[in-house]
Protein backbone atom coordinates (compact mmCIF):
# COMPACT_ATOMS: atom_id res chain seq x y z
CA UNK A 1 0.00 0.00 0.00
CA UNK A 2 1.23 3.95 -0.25
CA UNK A 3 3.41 4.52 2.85
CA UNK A 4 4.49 8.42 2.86
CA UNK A 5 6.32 8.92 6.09
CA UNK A 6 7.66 12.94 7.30
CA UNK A 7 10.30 13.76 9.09
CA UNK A 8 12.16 16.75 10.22
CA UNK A 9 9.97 19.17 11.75
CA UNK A 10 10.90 21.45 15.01
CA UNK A 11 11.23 24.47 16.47
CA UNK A 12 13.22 27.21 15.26
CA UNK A 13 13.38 30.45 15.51
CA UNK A 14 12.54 33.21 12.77
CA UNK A 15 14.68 34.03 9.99
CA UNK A 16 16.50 29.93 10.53
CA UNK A 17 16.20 26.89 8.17
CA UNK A 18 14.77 23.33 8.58
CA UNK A 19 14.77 20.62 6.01
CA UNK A 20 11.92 17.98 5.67
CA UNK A 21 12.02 14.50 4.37
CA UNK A 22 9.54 12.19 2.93
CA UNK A 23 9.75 8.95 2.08
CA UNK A 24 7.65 7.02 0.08
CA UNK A 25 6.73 3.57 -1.00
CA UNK A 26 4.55 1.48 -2.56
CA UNK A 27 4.40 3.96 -5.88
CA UNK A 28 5.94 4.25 -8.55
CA UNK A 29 8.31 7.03 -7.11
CA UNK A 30 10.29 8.03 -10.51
CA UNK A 31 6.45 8.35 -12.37
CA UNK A 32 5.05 10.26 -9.47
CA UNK A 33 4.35 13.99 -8.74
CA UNK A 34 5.16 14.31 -4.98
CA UNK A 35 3.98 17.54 -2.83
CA UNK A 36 4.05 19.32 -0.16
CA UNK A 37 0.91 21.35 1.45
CA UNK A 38 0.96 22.60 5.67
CA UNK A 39 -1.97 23.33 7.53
CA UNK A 40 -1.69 26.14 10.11
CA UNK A 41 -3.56 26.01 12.87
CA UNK A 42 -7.23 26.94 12.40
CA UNK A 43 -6.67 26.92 8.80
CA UNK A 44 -7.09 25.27 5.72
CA UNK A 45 -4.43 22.41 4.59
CA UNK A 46 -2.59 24.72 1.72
CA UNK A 47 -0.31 24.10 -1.49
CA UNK A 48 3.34 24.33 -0.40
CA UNK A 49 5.34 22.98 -3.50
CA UNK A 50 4.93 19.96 -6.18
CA UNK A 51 7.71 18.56 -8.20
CA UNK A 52 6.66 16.32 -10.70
CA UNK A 53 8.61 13.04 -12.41
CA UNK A 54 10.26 15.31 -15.03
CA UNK A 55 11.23 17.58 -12.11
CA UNK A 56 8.72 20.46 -13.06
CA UNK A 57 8.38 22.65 -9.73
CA UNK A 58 5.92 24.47 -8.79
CA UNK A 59 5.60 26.98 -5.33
CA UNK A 60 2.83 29.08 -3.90
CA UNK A 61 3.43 32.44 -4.08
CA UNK A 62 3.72 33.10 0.13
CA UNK A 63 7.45 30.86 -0.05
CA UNK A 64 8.88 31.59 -3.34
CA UNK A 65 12.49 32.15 -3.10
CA UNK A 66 12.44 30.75 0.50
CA UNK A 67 11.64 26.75 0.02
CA UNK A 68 13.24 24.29 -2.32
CA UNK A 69 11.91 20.87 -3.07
CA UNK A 70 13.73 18.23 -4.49
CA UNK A 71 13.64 14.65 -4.99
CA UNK A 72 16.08 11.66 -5.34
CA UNK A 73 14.53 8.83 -7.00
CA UNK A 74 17.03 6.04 -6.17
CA UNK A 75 15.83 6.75 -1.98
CA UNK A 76 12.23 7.41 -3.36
CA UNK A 77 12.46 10.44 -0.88
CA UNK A 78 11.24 14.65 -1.48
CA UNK A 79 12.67 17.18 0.06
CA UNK A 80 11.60 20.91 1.38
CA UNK A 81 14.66 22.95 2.32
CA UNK A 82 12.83 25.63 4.04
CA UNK A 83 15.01 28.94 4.68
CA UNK A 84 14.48 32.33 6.03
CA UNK A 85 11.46 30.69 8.11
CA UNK A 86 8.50 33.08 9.84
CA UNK A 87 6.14 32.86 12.36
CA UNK A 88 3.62 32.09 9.57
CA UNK A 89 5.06 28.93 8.38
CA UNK A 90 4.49 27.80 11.49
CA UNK A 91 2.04 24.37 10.26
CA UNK A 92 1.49 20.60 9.89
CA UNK A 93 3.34 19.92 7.27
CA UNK A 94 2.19 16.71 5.08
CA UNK A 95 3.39 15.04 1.80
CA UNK A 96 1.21 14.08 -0.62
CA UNK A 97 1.07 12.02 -3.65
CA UNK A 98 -1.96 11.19 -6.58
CA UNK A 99 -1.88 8.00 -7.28
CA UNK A 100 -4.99 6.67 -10.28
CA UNK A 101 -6.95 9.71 -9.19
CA UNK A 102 -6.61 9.48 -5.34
CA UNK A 103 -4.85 11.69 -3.10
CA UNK A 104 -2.35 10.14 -0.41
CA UNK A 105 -1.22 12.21 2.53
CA UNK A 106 1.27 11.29 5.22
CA UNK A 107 0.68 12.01 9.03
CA UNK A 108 2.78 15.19 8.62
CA UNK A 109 5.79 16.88 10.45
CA UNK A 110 5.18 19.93 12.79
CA UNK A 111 7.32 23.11 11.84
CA UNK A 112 7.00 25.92 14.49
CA UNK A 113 8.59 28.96 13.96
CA UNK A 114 9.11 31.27 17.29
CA UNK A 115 9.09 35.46 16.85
């Protein structure tokens, strides 16, 4: 079955970095658009970044020039390098996958980001 598993989430303070991991299995990782959306608290989950199997990337607007995803297809992982961090990325983070039409979310990492 789809696994995707998070990891990396913390505490740091504003203006720092943090880099999440998600690893993934039962897909076909190399054919797969992987993505990342975050869900701040008492809001909507919320498109972070997608990368897709020809490494297309795509960011919402808000961390532009702040996040970087990446994948590595041999460790069926995806990546968010997440830099210059503010109070309002603090969020659930989760990684997501489509797989035949269905969406697949992990359990998500928390990122909180003190003023």
């Amino acid at each position: 079955q789809v696994q995707l598993v998070e990891s990396g989430g913390g505490l740091v303070q504003a203006g720092g970095s943090l880099r999440l991991s998600c690893a993934a299995s039962g897909i076909f990782f190399s054919w797969s658009t992987m993505g990342w959306y975050r869900q701040p608290p008492g809001k909507e989950r919320e498109f972070v970044a997608s990368i897709t199997s020809g490494s297309t990337i795509n960011y919402a607007e808000s961390v532009k020039g702040r996040f970087t995803i990446s994948r590595d297809n041999a460790e069926k992982t995806v990546s968010l390098q997440m830099s210059s961090l503010k109070p309002d990325d603090t969020a659930v983070y989760y990684c997501n996958t489509v797989q035949r039409w269905q969406n697949y979310w992990g359990r998500g990492t928390q990122v909180t980001v003190s003023s």
